[in-house]
C-alpha atoms as a PDB file:
ATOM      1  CA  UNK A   1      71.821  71.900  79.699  1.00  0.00           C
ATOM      2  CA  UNK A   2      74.339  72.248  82.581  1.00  0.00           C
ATOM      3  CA  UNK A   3      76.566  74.008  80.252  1.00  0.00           C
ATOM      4  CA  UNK A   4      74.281  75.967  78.228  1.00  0.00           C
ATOM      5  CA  UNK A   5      73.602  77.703  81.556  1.00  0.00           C
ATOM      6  CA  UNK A   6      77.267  78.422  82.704  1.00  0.00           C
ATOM      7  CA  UNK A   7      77.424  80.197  79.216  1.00  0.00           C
ATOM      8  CA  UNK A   8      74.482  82.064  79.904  1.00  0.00           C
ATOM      9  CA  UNK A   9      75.342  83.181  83.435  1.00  0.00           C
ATOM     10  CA  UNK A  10      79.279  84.090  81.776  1.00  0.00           C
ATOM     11  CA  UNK A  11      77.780  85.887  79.008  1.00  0.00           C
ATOM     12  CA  UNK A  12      75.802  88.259  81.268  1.00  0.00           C
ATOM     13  CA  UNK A  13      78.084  88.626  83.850  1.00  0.00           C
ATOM     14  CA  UNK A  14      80.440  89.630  81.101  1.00  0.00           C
ATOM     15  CA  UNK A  15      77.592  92.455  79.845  1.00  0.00           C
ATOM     16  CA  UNK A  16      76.639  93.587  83.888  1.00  0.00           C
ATOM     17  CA  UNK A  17      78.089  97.135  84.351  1.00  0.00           C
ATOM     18  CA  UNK A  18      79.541  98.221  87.494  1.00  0.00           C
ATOM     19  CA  UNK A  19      76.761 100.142  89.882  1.00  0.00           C
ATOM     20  CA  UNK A  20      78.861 103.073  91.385  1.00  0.00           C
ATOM     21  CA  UNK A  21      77.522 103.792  95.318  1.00  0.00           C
ATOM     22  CA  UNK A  22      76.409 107.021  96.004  1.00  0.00           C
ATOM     23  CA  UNK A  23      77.676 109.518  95.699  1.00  0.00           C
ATOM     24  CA  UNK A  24      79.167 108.040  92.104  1.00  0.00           C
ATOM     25  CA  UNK A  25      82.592 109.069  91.770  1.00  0.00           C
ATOM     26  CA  UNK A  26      83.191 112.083  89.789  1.00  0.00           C
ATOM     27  CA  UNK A  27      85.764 115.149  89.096  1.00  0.00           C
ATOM     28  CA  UNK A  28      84.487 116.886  92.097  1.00  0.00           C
ATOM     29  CA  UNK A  29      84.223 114.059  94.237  1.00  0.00           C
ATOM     30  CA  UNK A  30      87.124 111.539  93.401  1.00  0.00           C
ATOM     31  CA  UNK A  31      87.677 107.995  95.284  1.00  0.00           C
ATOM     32  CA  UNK A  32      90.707 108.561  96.860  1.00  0.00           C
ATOM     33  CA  UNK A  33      92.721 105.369  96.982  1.00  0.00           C
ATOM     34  CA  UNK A  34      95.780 104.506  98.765  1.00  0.00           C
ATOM     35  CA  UNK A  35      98.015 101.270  97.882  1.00  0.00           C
ATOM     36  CA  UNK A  36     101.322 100.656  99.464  1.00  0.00           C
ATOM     37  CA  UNK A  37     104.478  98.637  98.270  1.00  0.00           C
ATOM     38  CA  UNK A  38     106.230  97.142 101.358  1.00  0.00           C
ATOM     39  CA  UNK A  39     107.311  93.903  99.278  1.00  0.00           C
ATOM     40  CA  UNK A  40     110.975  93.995  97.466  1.00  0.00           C
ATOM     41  CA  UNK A  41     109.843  91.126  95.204  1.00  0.00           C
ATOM     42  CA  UNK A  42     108.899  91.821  91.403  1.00  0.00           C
ATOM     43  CA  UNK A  43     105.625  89.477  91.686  1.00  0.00           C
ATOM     44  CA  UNK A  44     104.235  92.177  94.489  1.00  0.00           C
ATOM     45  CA  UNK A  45     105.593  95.297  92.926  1.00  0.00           C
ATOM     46  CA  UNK A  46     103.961  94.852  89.639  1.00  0.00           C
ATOM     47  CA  UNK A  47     100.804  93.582  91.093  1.00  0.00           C
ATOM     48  CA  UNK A  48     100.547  96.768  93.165  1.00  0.00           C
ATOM     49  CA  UNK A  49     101.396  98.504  89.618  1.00  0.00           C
ATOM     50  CA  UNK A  50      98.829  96.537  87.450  1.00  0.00           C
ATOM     51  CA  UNK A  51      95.952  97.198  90.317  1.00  0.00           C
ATOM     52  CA  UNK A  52      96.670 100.339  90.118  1.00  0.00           C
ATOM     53  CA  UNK A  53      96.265 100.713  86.615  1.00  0.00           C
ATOM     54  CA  UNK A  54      92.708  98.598  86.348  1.00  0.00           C
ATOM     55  CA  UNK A  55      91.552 100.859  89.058  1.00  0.00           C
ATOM     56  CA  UNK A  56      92.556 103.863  86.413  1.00  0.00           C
ATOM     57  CA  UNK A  57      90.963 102.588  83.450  1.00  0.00           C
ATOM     58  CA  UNK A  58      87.688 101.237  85.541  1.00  0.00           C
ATOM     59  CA  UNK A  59      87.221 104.827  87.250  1.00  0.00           C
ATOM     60  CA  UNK A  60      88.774 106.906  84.790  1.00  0.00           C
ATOM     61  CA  UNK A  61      91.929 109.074  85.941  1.00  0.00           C
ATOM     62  CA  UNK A  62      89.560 112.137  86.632  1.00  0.00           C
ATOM     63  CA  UNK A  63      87.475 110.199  89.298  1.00  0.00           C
ATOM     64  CA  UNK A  64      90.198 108.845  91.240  1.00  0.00           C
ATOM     65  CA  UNK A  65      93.084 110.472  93.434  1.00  0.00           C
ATOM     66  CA  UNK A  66      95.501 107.853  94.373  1.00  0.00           C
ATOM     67  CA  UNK A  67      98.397 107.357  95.967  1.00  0.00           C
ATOM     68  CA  UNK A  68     100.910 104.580  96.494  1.00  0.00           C
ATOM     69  CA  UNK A  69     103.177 104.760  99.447  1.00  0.00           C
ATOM     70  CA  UNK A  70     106.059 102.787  99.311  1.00  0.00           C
ATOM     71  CA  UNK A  71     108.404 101.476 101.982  1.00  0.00           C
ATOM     72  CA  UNK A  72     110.986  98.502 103.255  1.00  0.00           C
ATOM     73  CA  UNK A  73     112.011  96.248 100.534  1.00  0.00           C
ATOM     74  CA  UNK A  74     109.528  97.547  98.401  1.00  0.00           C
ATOM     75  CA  UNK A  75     111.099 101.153  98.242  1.00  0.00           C
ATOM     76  CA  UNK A  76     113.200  99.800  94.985  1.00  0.00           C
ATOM     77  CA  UNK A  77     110.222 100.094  92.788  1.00  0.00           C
ATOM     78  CA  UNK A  78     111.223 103.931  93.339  1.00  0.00           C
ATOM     79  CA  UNK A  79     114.691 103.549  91.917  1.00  0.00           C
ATOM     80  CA  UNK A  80     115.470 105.316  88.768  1.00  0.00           C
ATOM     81  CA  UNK A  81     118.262 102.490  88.295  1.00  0.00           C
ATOM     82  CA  UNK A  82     115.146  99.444  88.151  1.00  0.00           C
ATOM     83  CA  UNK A  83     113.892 100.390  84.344  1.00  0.00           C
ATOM     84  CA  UNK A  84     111.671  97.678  84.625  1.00  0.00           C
ATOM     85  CA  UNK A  85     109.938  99.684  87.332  1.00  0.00           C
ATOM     86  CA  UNK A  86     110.192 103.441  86.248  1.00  0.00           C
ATOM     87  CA  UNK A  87     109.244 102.786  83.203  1.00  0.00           C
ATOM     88  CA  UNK A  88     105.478 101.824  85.105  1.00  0.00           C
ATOM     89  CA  UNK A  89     105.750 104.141  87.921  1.00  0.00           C
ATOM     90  CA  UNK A  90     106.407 107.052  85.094  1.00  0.00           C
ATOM     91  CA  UNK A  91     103.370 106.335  83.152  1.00  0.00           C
ATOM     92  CA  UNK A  92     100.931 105.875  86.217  1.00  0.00           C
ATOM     93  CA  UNK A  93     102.197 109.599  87.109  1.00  0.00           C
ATOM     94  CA  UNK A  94     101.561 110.693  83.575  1.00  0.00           C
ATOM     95  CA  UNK A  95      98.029 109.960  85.192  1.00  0.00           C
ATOM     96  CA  UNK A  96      98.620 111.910  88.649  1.00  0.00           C
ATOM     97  CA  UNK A  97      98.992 108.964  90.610  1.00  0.00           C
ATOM     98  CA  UNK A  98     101.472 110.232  93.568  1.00  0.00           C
ATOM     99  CA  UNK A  99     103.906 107.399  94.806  1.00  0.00           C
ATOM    100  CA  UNK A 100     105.233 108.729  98.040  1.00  0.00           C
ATOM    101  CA  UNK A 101     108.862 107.258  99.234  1.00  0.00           C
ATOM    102  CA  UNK A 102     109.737 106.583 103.328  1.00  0.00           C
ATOM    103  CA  UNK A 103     112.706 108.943 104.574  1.00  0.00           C
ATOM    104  CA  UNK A 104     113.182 106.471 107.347  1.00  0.00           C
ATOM    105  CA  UNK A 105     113.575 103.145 104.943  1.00  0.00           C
ATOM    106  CA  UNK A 106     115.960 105.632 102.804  1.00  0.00           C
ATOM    107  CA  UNK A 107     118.151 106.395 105.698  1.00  0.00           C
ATOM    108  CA  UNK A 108     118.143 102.522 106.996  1.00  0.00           C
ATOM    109  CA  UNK A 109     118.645 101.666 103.425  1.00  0.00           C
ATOM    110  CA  UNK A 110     121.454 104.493 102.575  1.00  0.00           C
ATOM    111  CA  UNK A 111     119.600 105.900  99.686  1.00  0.00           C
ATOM    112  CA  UNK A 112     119.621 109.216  98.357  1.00  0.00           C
ATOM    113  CA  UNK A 113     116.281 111.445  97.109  1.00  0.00           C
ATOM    114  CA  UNK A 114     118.810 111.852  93.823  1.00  0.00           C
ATOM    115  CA  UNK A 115     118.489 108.134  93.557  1.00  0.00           C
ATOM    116  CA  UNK A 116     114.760 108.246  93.240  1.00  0.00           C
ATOM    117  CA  UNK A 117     112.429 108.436  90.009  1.00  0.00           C
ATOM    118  CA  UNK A 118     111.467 111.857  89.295  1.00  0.00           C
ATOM    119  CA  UNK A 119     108.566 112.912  91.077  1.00  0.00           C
ATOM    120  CA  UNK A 120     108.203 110.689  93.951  1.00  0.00           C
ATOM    121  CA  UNK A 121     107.375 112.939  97.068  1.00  0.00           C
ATOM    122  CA  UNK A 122     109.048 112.092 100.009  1.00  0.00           C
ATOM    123  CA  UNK A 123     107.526 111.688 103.907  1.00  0.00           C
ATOM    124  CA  UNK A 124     109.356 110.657 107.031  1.00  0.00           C
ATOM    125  CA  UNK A 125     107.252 107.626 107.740  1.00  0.00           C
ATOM    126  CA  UNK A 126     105.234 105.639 104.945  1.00  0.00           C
ATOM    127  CA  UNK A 127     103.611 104.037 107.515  1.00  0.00           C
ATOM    128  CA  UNK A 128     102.128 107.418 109.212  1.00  0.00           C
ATOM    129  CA  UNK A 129     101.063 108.716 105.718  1.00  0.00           C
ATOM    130  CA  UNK A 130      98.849 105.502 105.280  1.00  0.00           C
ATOM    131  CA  UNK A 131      97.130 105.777 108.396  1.00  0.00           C
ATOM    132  CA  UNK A 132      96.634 109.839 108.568  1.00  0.00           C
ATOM    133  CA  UNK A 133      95.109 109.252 104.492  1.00  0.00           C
ATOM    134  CA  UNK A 134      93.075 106.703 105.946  1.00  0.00           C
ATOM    135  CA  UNK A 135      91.936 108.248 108.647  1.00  0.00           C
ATOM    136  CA  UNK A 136      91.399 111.328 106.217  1.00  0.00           C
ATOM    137  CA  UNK A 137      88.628 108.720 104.314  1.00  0.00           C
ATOM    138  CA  UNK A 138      90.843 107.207 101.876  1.00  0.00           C
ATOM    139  CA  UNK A 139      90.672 103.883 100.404  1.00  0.00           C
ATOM    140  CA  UNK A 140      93.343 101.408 101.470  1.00  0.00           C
ATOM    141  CA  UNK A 141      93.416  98.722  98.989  1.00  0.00           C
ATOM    142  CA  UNK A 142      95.869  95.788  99.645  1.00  0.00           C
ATOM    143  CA  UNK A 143      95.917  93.508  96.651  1.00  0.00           C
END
């Protein structure tokens, strides 16, 4: 019996749909999220990547503005040399996902804007953009 109910409650749980709050999301009203990569480690970075992604398919690209700012170790996910990275970070921008690089962790780190993937926008402090975008409403998720 014990298990016949831990099937049940699995089996519905797997049907339950998501209830949106109000106002749902939509094209006019996106959930603006905001992840950050501060963590040089591959575990991190493609965690950050793969949340990223669920959020994308859960939402739907045209309900969701997001951005990931990325700074300190983590600012090699923005290489163009780490395929294992661009390849990811190309494809969630194929879905307008804006990755934002730190000037700052460039300078202390000696890399060039030539050096990064394609794209990536550039501010002087990661660490400002995430609080001004979350002061400006946005989601900061930190998986």
């Amino acid at each position: 019996m014990k298990y016949f109910i831990i099937l049940l409650i699995t089996l519905l749980s797997l049907k339950a749909e998501l209830e949106y709050a109000t106002p749902a999301p939509s094209m006019d009203k996106p959930r603006q999220v905001l992840f950050s990569i501060v963590h040089g480690d591959s575990r991190s970075i493609h965690h950050v990547l793969s949340s990223a992604n669920n959020i994308l398919k859960g939402y739907g690209p045209e309900n969701i503005e997001m951005k990931i700012v990325v700074y300190y170790d983590g600012i090699k996910a923005l290489l163009k040399k780490n395929i294992e990275y661009a390849v990811r970070v190309d494809a969630l921008m194929q879905y307008d996902v804006e990755f934002v690089a730190c000037r700052n962790t460039m300078q202390t780190k000696k890399i060039k804007e030539s050096e990064l993937i394609d794209g990536v926008s550039v501010v002087q402090a990661g660490i400002m953009e995430i609080i001004e975008r979350s002061k400006d409403g946005w989601i900061n998720i930190k998986p």
